[in-house]
PDB file of N, CA and C in Angstrom:
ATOM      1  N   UNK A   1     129.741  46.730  26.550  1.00  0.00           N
ATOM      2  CA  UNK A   1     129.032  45.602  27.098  1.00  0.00           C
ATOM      3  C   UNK A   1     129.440  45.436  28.557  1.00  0.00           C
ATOM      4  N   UNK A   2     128.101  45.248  29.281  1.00  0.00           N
ATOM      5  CA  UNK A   2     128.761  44.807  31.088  1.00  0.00           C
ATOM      6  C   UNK A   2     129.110  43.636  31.075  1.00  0.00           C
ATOM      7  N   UNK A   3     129.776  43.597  32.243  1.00  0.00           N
ATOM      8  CA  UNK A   3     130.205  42.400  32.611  1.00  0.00           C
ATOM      9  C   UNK A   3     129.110  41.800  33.215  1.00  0.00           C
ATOM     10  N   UNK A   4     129.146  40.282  32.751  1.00  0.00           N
ATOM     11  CA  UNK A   4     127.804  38.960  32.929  1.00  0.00           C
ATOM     12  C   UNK A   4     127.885  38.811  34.241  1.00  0.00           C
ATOM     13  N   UNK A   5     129.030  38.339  35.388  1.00  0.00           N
ATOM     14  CA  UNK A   5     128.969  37.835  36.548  1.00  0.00           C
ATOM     15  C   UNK A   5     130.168  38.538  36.715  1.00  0.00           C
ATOM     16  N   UNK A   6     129.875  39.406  38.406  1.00  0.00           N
ATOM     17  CA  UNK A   6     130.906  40.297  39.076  1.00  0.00           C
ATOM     18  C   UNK A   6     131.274  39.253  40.059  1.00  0.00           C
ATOM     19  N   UNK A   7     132.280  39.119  40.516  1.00  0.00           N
ATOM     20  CA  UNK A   7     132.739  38.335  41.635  1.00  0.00           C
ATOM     21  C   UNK A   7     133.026  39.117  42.870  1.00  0.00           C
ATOM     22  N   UNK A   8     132.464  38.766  44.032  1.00  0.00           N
ATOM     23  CA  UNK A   8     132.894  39.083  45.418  1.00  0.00           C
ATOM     24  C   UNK A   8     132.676  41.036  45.328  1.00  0.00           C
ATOM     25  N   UNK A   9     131.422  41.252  45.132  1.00  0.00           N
ATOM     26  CA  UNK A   9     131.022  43.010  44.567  1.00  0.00           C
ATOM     27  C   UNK A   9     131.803  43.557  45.832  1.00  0.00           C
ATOM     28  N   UNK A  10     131.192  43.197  47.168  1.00  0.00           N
ATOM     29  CA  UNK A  10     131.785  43.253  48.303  1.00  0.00           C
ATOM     30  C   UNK A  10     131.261  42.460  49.427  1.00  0.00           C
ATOM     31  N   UNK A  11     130.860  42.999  50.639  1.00  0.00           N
ATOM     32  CA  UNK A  11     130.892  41.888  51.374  1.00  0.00           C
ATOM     33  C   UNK A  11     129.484  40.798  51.294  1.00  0.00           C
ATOM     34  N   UNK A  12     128.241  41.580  50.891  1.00  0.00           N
ATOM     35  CA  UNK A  12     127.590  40.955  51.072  1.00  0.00           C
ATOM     36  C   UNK A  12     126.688  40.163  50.068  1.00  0.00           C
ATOM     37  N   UNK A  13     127.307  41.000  48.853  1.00  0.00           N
ATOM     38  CA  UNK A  13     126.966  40.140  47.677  1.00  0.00           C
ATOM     39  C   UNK A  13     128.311  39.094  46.783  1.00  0.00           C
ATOM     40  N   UNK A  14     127.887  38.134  46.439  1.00  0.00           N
ATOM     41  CA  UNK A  14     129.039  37.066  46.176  1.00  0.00           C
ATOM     42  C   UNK A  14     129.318  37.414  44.761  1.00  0.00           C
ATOM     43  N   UNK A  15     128.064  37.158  43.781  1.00  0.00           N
ATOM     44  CA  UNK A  15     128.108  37.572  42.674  1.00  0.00           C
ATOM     45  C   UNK A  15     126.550  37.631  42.271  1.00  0.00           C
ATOM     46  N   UNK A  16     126.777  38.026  40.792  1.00  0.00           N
ATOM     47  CA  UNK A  16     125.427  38.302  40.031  1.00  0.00           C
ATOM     48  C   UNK A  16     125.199  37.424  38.564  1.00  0.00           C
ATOM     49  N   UNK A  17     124.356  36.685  38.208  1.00  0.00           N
ATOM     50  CA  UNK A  17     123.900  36.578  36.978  1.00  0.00           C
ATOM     51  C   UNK A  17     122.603  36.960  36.536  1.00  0.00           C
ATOM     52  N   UNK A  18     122.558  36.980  35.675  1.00  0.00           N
ATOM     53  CA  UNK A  18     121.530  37.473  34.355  1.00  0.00           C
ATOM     54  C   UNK A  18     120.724  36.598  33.817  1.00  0.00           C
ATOM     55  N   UNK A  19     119.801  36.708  33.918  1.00  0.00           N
ATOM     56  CA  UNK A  19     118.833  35.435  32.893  1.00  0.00           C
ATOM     57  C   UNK A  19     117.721  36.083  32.582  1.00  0.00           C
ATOM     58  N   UNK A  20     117.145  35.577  31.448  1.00  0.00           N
ATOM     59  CA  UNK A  20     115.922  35.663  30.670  1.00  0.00           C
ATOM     60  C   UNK A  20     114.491  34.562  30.821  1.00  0.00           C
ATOM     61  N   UNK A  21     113.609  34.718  30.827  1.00  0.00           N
ATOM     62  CA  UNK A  21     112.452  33.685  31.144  1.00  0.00           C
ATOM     63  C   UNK A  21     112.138  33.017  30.554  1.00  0.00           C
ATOM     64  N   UNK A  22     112.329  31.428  29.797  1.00  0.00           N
ATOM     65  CA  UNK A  22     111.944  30.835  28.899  1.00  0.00           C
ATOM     66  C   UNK A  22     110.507  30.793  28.582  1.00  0.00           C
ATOM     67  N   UNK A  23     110.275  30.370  27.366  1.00  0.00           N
ATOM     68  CA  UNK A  23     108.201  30.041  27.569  1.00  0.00           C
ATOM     69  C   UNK A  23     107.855  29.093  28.287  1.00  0.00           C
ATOM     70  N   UNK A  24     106.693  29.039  29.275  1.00  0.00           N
ATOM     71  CA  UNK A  24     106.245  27.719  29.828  1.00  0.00           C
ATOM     72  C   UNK A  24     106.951  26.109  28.945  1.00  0.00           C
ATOM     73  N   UNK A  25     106.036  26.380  27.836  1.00  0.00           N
ATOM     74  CA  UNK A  25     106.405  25.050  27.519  1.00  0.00           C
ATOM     75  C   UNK A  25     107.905  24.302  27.265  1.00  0.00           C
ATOM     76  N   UNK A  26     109.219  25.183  27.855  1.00  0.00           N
ATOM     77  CA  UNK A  26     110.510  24.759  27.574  1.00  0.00           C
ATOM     78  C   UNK A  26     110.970  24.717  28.674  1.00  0.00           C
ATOM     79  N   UNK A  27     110.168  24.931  29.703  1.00  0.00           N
ATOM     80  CA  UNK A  27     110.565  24.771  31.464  1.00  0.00           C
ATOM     81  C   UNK A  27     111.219  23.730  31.377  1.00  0.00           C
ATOM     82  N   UNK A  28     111.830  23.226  32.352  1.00  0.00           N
ATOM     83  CA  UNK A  28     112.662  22.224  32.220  1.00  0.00           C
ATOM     84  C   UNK A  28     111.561  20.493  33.501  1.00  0.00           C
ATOM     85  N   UNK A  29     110.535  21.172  33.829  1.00  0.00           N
ATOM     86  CA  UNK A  29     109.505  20.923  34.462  1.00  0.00           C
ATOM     87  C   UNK A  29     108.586  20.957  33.521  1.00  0.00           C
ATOM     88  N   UNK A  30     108.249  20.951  32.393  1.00  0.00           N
ATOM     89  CA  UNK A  30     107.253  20.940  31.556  1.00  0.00           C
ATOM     90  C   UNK A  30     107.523  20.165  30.318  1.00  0.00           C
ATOM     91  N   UNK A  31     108.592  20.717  29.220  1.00  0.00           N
ATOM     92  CA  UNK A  31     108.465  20.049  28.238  1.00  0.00           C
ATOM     93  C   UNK A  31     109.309  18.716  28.290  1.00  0.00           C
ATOM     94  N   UNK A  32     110.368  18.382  29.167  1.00  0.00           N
ATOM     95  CA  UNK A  32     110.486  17.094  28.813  1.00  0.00           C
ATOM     96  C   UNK A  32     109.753  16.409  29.434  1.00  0.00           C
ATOM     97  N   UNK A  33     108.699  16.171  30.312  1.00  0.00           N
ATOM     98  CA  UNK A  33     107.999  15.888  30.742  1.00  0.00           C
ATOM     99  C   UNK A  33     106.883  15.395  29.728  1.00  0.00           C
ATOM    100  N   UNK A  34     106.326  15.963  28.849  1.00  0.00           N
ATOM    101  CA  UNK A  34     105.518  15.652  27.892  1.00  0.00           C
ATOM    102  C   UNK A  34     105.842  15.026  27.135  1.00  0.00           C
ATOM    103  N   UNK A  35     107.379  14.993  26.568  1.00  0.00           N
ATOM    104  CA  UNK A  35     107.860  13.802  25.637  1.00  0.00           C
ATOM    105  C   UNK A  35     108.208  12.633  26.775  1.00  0.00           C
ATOM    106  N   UNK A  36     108.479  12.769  28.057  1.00  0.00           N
ATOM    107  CA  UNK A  36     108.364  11.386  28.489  1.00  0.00           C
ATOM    108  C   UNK A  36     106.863  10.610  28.979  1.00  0.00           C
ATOM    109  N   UNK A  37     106.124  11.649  28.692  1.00  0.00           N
ATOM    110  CA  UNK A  37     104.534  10.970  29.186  1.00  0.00           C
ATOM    111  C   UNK A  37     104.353   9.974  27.473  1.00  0.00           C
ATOM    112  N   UNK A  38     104.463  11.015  26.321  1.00  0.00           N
ATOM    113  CA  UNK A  38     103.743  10.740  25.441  1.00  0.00           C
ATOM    114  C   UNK A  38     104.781   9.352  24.693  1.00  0.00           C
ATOM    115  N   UNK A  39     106.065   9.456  25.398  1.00  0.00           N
ATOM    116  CA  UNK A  39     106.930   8.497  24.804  1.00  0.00           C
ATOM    117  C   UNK A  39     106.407   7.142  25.828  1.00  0.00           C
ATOM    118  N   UNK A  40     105.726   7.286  26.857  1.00  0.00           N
ATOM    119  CA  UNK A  40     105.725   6.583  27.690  1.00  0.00           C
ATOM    120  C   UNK A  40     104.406   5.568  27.670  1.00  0.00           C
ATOM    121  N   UNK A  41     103.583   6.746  26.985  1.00  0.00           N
ATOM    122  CA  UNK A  41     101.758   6.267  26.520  1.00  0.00           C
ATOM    123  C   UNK A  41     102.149   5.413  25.012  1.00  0.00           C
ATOM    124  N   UNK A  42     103.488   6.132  24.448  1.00  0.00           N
ATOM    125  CA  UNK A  42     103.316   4.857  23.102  1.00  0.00           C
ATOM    126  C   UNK A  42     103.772   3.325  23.418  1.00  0.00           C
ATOM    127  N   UNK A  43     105.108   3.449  24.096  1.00  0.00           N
ATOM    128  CA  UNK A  43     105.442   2.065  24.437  1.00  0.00           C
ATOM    129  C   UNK A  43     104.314   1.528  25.062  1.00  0.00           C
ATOM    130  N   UNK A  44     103.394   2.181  26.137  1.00  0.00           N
ATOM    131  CA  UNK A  44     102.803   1.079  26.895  1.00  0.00           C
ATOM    132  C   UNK A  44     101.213   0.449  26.092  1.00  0.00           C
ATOM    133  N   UNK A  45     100.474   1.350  25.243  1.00  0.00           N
ATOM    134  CA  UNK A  45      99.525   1.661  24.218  1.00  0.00           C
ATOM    135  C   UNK A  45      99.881   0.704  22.744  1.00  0.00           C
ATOM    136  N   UNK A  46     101.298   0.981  22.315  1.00  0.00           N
ATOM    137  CA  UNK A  46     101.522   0.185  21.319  1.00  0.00           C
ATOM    138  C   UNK A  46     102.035  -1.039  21.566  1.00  0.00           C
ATOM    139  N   UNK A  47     103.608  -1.005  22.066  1.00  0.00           N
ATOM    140  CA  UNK A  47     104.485  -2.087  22.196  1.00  0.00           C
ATOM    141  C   UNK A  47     104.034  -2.781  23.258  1.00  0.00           C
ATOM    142  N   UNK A  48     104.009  -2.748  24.791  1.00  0.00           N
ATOM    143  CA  UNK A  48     103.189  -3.238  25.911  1.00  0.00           C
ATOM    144  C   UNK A  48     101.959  -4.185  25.236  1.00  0.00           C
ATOM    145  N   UNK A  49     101.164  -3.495  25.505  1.00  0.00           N
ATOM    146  CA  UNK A  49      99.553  -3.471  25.539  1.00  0.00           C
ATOM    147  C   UNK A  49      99.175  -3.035  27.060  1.00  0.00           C
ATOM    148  N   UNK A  50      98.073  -2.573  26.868  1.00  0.00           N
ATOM    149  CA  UNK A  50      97.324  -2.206  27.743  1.00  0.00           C
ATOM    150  C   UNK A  50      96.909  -3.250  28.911  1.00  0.00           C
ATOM    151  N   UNK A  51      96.075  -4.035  28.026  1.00  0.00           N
ATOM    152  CA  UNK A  51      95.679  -5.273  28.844  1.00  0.00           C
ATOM    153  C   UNK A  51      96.798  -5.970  29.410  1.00  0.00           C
ATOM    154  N   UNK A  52      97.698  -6.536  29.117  1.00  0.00           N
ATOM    155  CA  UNK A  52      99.011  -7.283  29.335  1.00  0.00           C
ATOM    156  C   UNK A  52      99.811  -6.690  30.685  1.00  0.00           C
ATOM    157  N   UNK A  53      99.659  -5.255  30.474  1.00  0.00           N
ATOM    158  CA  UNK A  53     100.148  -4.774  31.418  1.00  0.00           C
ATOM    159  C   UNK A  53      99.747  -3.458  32.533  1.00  0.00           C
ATOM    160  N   UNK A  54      98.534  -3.472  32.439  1.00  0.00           N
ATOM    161  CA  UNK A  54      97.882  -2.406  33.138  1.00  0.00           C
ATOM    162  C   UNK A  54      98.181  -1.857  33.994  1.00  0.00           C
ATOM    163  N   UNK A  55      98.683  -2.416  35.300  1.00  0.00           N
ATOM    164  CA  UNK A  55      99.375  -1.969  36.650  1.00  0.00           C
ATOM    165  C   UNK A  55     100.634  -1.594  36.425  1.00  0.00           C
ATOM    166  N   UNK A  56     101.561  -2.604  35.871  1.00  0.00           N
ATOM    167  CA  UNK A  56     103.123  -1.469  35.581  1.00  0.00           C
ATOM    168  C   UNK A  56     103.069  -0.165  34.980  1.00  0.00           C
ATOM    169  N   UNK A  57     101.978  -0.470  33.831  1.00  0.00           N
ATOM    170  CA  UNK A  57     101.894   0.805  33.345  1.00  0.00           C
ATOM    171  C   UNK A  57     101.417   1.902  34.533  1.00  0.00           C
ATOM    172  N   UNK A  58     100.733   1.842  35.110  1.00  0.00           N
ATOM    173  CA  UNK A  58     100.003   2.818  35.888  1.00  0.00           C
ATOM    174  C   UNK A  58     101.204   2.874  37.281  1.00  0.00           C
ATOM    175  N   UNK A  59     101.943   1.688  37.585  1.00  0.00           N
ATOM    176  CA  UNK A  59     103.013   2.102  38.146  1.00  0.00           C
ATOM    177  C   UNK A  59     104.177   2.927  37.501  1.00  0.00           C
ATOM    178  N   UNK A  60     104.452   2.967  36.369  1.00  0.00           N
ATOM    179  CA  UNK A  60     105.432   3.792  35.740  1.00  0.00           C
ATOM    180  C   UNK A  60     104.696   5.266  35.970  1.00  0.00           C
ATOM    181  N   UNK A  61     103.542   5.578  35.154  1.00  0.00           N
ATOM    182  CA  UNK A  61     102.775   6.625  35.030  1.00  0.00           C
ATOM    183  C   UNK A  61     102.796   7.226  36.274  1.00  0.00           C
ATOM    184  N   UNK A  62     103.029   6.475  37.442  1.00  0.00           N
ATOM    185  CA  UNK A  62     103.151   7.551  38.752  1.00  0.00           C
ATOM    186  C   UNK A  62     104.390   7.543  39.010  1.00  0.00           C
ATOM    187  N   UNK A  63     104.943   7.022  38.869  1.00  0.00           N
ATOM    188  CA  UNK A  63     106.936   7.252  38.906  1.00  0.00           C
ATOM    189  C   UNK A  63     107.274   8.566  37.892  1.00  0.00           C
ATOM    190  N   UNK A  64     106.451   8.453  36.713  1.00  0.00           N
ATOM    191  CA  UNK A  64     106.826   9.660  35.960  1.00  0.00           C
ATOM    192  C   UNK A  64     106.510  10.879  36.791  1.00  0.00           C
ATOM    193  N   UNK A  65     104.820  11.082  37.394  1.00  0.00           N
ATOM    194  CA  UNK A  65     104.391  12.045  38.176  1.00  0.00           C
ATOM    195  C   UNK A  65     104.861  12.300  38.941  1.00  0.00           C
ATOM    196  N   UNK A  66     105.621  11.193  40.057  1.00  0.00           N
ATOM    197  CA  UNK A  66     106.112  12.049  41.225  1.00  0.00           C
ATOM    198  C   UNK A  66     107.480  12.497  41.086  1.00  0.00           C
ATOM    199  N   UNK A  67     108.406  12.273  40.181  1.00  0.00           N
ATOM    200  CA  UNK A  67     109.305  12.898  39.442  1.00  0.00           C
ATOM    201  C   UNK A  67     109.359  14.231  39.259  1.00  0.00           C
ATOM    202  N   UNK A  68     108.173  14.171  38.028  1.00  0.00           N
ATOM    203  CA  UNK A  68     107.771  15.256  37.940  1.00  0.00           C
ATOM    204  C   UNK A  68     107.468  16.532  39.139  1.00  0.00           C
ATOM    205  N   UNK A  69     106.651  15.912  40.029  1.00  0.00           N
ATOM    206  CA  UNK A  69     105.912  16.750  41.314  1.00  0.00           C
ATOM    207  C   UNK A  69     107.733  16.638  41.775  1.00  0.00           C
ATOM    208  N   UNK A  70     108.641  16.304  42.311  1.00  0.00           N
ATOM    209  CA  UNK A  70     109.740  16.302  42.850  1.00  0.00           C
ATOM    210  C   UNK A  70     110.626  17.969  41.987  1.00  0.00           C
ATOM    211  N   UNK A  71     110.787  17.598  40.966  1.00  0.00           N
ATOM    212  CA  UNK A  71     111.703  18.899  39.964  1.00  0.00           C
ATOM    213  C   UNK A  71     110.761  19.793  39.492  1.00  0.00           C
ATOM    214  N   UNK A  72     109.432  20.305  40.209  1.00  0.00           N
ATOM    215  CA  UNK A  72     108.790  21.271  40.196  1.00  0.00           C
ATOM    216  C   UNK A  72     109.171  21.661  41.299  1.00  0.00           C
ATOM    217  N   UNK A  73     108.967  21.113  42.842  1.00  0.00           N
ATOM    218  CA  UNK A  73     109.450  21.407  44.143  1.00  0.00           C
ATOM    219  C   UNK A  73     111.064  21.539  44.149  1.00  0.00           C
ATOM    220  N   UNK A  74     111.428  21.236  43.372  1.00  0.00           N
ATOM    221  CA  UNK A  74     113.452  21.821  43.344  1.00  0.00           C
ATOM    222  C   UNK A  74     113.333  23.002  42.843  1.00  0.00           C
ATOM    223  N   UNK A  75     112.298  23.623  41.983  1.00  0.00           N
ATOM    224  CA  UNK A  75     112.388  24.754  41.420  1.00  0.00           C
ATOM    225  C   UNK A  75     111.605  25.776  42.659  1.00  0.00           C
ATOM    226  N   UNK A  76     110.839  24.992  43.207  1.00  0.00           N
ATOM    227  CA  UNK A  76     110.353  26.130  44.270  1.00  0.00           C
ATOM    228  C   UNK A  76     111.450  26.421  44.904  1.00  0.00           C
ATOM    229  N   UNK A  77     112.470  25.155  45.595  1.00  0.00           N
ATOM    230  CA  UNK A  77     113.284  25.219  46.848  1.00  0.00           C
ATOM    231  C   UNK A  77     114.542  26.280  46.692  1.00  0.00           C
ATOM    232  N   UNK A  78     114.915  26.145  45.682  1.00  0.00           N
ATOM    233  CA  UNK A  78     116.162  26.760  45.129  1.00  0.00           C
ATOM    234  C   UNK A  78     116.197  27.303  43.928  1.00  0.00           C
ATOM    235  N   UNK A  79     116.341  28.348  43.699  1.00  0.00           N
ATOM    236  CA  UNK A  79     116.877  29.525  42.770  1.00  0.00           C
ATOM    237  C   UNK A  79     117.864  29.063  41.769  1.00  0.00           C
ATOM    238  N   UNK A  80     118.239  28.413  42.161  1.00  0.00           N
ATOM    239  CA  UNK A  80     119.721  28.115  41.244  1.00  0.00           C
ATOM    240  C   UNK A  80     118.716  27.092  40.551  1.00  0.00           C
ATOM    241  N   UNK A  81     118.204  25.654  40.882  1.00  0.00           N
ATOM    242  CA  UNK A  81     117.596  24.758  40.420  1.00  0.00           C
ATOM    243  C   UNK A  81     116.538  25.895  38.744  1.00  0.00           C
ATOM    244  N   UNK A  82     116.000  26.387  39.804  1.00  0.00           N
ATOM    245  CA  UNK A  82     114.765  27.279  39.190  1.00  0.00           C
ATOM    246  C   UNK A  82     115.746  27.937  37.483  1.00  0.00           C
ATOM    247  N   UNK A  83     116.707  28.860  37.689  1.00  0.00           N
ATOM    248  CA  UNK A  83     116.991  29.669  36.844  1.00  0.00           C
ATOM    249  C   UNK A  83     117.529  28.185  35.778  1.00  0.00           C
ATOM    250  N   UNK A  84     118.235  27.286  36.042  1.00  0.00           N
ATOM    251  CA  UNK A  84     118.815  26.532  35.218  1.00  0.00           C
ATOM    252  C   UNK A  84     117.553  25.502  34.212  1.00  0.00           C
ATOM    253  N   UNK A  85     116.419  25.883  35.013  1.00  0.00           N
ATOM    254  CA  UNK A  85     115.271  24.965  34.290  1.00  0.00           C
ATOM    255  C   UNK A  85     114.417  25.808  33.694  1.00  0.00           C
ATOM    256  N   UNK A  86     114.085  27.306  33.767  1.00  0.00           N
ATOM    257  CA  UNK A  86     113.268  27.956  33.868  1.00  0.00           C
ATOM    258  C   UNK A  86     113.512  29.176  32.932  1.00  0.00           C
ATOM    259  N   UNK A  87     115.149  29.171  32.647  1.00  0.00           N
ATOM    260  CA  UNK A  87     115.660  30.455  32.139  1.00  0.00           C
ATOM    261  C   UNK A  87     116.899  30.374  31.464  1.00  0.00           C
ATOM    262  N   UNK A  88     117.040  31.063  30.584  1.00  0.00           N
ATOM    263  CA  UNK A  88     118.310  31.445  29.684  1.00  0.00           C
ATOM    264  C   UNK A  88     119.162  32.266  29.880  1.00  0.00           C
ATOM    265  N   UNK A  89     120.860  32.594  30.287  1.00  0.00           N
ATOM    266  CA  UNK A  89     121.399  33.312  30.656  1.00  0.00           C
ATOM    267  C   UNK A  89     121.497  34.525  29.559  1.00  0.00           C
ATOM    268  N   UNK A  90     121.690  35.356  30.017  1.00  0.00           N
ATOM    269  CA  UNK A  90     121.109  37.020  28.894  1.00  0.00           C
ATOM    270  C   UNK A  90     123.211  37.018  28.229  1.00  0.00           C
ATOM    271  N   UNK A  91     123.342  37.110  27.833  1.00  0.00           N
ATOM    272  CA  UNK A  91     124.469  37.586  27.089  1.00  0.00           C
ATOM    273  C   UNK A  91     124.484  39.144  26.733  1.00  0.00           C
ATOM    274  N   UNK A  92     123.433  40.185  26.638  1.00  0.00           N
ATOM    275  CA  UNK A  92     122.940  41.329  26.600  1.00  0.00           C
ATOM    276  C   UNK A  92     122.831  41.847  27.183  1.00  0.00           C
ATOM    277  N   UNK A  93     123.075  43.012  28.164  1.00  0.00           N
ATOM    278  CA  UNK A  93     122.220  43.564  29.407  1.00  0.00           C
ATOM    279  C   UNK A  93     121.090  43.903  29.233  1.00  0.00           C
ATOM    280  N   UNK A  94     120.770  44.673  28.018  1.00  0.00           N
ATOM    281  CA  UNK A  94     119.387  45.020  27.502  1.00  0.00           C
ATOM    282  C   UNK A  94     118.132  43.991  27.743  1.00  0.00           C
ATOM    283  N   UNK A  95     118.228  42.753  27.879  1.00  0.00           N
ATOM    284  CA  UNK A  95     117.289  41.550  27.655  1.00  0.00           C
ATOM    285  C   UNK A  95     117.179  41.247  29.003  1.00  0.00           C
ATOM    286  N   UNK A  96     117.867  41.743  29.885  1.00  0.00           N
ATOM    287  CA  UNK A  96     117.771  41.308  30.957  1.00  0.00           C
ATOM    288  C   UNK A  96     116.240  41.153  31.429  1.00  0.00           C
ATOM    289  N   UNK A  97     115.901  40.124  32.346  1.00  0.00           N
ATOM    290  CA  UNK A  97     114.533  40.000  33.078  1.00  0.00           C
ATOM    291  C   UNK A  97     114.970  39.453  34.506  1.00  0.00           C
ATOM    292  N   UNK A  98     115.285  38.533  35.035  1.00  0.00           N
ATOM    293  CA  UNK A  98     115.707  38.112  36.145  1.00  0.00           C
ATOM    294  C   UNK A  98     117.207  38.402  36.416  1.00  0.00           C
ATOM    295  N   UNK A  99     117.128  38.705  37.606  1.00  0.00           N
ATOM    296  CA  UNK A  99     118.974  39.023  38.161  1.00  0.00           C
ATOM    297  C   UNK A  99     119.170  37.874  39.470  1.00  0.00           C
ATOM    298  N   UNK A 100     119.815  36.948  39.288  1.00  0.00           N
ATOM    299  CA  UNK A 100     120.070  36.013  40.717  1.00  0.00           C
ATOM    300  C   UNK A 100     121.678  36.827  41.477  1.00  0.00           C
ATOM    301  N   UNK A 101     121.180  37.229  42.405  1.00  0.00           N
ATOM    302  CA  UNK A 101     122.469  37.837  43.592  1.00  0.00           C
ATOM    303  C   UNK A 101     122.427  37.107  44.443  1.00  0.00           C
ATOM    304  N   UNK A 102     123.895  35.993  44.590  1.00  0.00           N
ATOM    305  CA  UNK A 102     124.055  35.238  45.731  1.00  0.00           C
ATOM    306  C   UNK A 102     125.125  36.061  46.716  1.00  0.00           C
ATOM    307  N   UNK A 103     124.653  36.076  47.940  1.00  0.00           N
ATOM    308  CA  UNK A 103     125.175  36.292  48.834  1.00  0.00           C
ATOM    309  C   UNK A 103     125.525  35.543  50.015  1.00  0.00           C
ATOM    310  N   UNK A 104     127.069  35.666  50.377  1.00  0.00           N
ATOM    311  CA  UNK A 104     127.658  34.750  51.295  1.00  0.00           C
ATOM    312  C   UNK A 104     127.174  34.129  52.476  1.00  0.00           C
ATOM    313  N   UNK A 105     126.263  35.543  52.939  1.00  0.00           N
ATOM    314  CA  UNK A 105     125.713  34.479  54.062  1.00  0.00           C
ATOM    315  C   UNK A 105     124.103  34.687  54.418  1.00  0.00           C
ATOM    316  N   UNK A 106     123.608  33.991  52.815  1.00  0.00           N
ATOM    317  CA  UNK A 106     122.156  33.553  52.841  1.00  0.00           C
ATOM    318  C   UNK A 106     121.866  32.205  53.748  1.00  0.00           C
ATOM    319  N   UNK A 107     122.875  31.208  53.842  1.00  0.00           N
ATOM    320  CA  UNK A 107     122.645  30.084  54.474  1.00  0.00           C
ATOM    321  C   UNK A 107     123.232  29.719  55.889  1.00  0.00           C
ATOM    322  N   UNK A 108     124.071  31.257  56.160  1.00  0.00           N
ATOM    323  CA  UNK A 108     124.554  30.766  57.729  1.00  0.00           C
ATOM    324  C   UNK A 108     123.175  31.476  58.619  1.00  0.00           C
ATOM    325  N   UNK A 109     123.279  30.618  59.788  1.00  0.00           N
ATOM    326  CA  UNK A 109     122.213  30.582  60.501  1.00  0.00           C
ATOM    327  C   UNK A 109     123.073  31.559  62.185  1.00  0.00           C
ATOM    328  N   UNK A 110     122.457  32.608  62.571  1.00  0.00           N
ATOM    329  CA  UNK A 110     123.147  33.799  63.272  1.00  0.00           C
ATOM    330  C   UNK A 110     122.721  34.026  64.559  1.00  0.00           C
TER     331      UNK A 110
END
C-alpha cells in the first residue's frame, strides 16, 4: 500500500492527497441544502403559516440561497474548500480520481 500524504516531496511540492468524487447529490453544496430548504418549507408551510408570515419567510428563503450561492463560490475559490465538500479521501491507491498537490509557493506573489 502507498503512502496517502508525502510530506515536503521536495522543493516545490509540499504534499499530496488522494480523493475520490462523491455523487452530486452528497456535495456538500447540494444535499444539505435540500434538507434545509425542505426543513425550512415545513416549518414555514406547517408551523408558521404562510399568510402570517410571508415576507420572513421569503426573507429566510433568500438567506438560505445566498448561503448557498456563497459555499458553491468557496468551492470554486479553493481546492481545499472544494475536495472537503465534494470528495472522499481514497484510502486505496487503486480508487484514486482526484490528486490535490499543494505547493509552497502557489500563494507568494514574485
Amino acid at each position: 500500500m502507498a503512502k496517502m500524504a508525502a510530506s515536503a516531496l521536495n522543493e516545490e511540492i509540499q504534499y499530496v492527497s488522494y480523493y475520490n468524487v462523491r455523487p452530486t447529490l452528497l456535495h456538500g453544496y447540494v444535499g444539505p441544502f435540500l434538507l434545509i430548504y425542505a426543513a425550512w418549507f415545513y416549518c414555514w408551510t406547517i408551523i408558521y403559516g404562510l399568510e402570517d408570515y410571508y415576507e420572513a419567510g421569503l426573507i429566510a428563503l433568500a438567506v438560505i440561497g445566498v448561503v448557498q450561492i456563497l459555499v458553491s463560490l468557496f468551492c470554486l475559490w479553493s481546492v481545499h474548500i472544494r475536495c472537503v465538500l465534494t470528495c472522499s479521501k481514497v484510502r486505496i491507491t487503486v480508487h484514486i480520481v482526484i490528486t490535490l498537490v499543494k505547493s509552497p509557493h502557489c500563494h507568494k506573489h514574485g
